[in-house]
N, C-alpha and C. Protein backbone atom coordinates (compact mmCIF):
# COMPACT_ATOMS: atom_id res chain seq x y z
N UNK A 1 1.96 65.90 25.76
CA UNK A 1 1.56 64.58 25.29
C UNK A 1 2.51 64.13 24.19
N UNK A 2 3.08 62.83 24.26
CA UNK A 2 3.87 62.08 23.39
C UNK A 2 3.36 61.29 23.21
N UNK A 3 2.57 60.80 21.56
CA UNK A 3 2.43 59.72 21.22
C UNK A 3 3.10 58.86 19.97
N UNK A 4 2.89 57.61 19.66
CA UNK A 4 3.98 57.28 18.83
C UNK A 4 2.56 56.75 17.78
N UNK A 5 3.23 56.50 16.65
CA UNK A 5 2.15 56.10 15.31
C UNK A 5 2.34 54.47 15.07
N UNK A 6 3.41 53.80 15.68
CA UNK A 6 3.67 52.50 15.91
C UNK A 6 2.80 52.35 17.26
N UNK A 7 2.35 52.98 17.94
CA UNK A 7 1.83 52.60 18.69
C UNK A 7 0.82 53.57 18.98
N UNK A 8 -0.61 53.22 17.73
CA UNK A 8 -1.20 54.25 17.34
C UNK A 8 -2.50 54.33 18.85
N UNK A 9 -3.07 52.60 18.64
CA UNK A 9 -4.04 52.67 20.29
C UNK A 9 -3.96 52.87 21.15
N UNK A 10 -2.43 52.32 22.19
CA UNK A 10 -1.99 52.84 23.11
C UNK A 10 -1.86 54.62 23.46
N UNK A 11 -1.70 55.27 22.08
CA UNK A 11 -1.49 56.67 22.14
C UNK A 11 -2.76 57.40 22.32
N UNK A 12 -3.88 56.73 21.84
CA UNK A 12 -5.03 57.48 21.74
C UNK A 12 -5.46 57.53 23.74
N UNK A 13 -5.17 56.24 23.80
CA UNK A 13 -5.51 56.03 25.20
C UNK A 13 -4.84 56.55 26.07
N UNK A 14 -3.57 56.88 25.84
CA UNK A 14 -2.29 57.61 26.79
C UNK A 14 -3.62 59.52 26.80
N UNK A 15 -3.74 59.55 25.21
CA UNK A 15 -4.26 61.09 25.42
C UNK A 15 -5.75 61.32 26.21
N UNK A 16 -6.57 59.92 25.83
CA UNK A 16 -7.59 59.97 26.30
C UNK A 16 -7.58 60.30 28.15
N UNK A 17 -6.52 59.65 28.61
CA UNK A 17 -6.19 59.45 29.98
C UNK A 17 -5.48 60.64 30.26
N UNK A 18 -5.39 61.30 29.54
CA UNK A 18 -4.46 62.94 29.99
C UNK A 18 -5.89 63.95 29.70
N UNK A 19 -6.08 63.94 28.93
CA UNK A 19 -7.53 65.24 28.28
C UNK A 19 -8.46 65.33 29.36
N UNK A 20 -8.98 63.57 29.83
CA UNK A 20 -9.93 63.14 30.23
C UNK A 20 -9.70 62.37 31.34
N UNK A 21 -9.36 63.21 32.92
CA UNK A 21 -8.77 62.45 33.68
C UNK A 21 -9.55 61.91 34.66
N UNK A 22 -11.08 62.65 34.48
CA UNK A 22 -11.99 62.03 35.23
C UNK A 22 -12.54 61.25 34.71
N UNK A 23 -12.98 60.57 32.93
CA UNK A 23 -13.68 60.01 32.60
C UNK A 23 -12.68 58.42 32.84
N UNK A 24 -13.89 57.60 32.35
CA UNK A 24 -13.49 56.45 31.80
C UNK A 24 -12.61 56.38 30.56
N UNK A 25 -11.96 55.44 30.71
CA UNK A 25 -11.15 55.21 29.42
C UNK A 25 -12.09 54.38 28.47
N UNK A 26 -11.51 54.70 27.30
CA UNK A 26 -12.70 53.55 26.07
C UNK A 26 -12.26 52.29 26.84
N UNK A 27 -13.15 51.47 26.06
CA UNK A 27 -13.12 50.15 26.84
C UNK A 27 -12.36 49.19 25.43
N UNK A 28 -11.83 49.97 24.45
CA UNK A 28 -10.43 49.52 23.63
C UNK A 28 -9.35 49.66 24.27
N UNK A 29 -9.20 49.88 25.54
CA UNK A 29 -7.37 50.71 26.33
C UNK A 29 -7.18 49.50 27.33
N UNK A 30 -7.99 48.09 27.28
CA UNK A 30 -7.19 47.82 28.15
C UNK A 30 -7.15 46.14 27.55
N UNK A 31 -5.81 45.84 27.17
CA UNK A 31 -5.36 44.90 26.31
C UNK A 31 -5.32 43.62 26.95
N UNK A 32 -6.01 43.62 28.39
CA UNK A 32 -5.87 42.39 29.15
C UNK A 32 -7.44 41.55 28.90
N UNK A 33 -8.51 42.71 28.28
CA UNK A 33 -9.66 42.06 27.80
C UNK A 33 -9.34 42.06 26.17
N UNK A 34 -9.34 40.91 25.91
CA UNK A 34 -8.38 40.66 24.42
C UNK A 34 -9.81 41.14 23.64
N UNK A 35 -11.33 40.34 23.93
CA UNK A 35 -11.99 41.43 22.94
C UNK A 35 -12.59 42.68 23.10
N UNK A 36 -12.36 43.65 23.74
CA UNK A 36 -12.48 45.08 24.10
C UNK A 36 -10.87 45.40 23.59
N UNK A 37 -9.98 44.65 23.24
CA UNK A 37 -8.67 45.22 23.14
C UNK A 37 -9.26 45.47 21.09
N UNK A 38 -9.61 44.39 20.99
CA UNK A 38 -9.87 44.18 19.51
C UNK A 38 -11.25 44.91 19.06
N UNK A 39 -11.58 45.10 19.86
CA UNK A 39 -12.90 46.54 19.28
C UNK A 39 -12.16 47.67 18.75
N UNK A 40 -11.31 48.13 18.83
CA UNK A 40 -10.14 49.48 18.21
C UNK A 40 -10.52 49.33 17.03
N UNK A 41 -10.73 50.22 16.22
CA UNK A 41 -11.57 50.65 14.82
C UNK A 41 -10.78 51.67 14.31
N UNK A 42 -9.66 51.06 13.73
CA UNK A 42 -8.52 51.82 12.86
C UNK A 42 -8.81 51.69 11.30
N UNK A 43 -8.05 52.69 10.76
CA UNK A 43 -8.07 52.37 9.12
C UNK A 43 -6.87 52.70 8.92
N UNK A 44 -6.40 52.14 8.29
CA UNK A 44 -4.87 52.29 7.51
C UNK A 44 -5.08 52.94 5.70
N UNK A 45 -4.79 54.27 5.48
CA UNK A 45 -4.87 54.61 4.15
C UNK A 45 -3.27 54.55 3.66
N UNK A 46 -2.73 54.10 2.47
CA UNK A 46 -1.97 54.11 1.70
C UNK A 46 -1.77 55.68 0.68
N UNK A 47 -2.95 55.70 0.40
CA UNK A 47 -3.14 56.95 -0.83
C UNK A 47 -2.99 56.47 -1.70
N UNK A 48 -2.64 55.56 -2.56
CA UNK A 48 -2.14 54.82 -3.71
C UNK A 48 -0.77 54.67 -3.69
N UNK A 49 -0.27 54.92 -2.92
CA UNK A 49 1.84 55.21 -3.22
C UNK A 49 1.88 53.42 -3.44
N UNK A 50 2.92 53.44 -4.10
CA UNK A 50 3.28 52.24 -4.29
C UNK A 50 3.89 51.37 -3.49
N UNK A 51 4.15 50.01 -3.47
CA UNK A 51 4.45 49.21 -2.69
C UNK A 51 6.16 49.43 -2.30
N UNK A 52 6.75 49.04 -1.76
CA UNK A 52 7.86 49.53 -1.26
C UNK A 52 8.42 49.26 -0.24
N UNK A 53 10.25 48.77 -0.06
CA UNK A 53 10.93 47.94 1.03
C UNK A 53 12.03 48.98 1.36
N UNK A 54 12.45 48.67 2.55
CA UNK A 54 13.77 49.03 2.65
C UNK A 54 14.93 48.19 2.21
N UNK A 55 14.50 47.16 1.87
CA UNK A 55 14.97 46.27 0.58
C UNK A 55 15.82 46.76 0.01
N UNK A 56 14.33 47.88 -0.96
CA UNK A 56 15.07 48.49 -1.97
C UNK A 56 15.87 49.31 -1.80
N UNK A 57 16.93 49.57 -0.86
CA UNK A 57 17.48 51.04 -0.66
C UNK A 57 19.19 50.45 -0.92
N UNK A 58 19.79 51.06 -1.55
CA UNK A 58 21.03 50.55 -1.62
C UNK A 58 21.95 50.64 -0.45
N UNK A 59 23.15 50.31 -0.10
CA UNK A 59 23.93 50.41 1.11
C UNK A 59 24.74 51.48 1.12
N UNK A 60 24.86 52.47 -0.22
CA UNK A 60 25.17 53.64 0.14
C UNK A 60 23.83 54.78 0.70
N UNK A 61 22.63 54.05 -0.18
CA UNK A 61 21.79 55.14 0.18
C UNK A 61 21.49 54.76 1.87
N UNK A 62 21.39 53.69 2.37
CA UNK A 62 21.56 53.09 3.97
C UNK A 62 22.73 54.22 4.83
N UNK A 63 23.67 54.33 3.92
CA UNK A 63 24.79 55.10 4.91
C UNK A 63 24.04 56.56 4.94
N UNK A 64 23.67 56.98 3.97
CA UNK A 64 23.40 58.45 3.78
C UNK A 64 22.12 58.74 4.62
N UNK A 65 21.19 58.00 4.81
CA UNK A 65 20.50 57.68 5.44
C UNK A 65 20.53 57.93 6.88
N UNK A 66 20.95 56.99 6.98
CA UNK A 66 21.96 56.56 8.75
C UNK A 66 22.33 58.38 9.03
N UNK A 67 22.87 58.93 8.19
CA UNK A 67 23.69 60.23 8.27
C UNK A 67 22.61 61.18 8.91
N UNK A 68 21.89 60.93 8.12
CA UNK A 68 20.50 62.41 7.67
C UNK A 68 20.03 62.20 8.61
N UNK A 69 19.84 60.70 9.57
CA UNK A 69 18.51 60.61 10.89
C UNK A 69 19.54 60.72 11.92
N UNK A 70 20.34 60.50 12.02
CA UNK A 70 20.83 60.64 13.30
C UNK A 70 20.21 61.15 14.80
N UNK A 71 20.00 62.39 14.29
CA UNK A 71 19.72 63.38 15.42
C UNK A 71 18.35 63.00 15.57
N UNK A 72 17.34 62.21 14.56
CA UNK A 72 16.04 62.07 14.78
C UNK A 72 16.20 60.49 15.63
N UNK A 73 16.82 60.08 15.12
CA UNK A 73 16.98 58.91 16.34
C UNK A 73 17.33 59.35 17.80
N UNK A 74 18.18 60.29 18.14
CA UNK A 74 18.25 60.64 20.11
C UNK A 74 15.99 60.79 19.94
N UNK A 75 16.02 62.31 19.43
CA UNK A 75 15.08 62.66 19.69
C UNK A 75 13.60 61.54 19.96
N UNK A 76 13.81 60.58 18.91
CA UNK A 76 12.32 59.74 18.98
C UNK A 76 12.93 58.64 20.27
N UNK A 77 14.40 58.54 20.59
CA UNK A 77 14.50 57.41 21.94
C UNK A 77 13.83 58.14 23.14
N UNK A 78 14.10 59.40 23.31
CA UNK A 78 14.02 60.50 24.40
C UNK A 78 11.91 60.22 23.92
N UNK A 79 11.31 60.57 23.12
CA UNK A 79 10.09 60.59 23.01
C UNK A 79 9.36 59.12 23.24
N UNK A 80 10.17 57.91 23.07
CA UNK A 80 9.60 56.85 23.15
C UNK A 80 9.60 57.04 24.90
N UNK A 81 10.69 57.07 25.82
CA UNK A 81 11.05 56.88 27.11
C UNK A 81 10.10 57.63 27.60
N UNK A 82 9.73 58.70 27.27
CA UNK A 82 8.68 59.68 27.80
C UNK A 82 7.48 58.62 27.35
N UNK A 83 6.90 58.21 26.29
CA UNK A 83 5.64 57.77 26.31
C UNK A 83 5.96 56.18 27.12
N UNK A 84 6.36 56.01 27.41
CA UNK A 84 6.35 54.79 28.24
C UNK A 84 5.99 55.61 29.43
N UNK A 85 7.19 55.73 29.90
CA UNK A 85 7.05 56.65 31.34
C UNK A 85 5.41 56.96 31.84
N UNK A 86 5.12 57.79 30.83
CA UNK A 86 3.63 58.41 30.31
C UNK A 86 2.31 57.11 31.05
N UNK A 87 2.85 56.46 29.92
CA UNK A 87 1.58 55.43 29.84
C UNK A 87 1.94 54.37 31.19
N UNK A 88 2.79 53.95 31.69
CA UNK A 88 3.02 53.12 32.86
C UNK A 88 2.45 54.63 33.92
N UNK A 89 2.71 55.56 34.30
CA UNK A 89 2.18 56.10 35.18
C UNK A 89 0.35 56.67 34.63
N UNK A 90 -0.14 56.07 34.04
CA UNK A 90 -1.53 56.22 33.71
C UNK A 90 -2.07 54.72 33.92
N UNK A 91 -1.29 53.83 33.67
CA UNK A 91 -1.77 52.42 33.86
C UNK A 91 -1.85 52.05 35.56
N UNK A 92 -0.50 52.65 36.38
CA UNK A 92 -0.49 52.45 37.73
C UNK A 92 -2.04 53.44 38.20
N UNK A 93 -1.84 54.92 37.91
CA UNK A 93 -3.11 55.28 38.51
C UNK A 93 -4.84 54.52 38.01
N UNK A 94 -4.64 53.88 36.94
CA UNK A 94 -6.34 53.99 36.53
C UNK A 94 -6.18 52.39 36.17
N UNK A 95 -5.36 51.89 36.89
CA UNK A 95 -5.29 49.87 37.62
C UNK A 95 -5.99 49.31 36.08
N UNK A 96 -5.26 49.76 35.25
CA UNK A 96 -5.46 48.95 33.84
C UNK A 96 -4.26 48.76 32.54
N UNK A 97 -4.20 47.28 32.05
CA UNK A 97 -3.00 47.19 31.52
C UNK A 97 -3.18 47.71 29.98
N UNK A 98 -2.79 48.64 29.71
CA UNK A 98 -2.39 49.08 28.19
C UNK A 98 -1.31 48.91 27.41
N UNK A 99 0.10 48.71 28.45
CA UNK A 99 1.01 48.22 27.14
C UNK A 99 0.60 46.63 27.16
């Protein structure tokens, strides 16, 4: 299972549809009923950290940056392509639109 945190509902539903291949999916997984799409009951915690841009990052710290992720950028393209992949062959079998 590959899920992404940008694409925190879709993921729950990608796993729900892998764990649980006989059940129903929640009736939040399918984004073509806009209010069953909007029943999804998320919370977003901060922790207190402070507010914060990539704004603020200077254009050397941008290069150094750029440097340090590299290799995490192949890896999360290769993990995004898989959760697509993923979730379009869960949407074709169980005839419901989630992306």
């Amino acid at each position: 299972f590959v899920g992404l945190t940008e694409r925190y509902q879709e993921s729950l539903c990608l796993f729900a549809a892998l764990a649980s291949p006989d059940l129903d999916l929640p009736a939040f997984c399918n984004c073509a009923d806009e209010m069953a799409w909007q029943s999804f009951n998320s919370v977003h915690e901060n922790y207190g950290a402070p507010h914060h841009s990539v704004a603020d990052i200077t254009v050397e710290e941008h290069r150094l940056l750029d440097a340090l992720v590299s290799d995490d950028e192949v890896l999360y393209k290769a993990a995004r392509e898989r959760f697509e992949r993923d979730m379009h062959a869960v949407e074709r079998k169980r005839k419901v639109r989630i992306l």
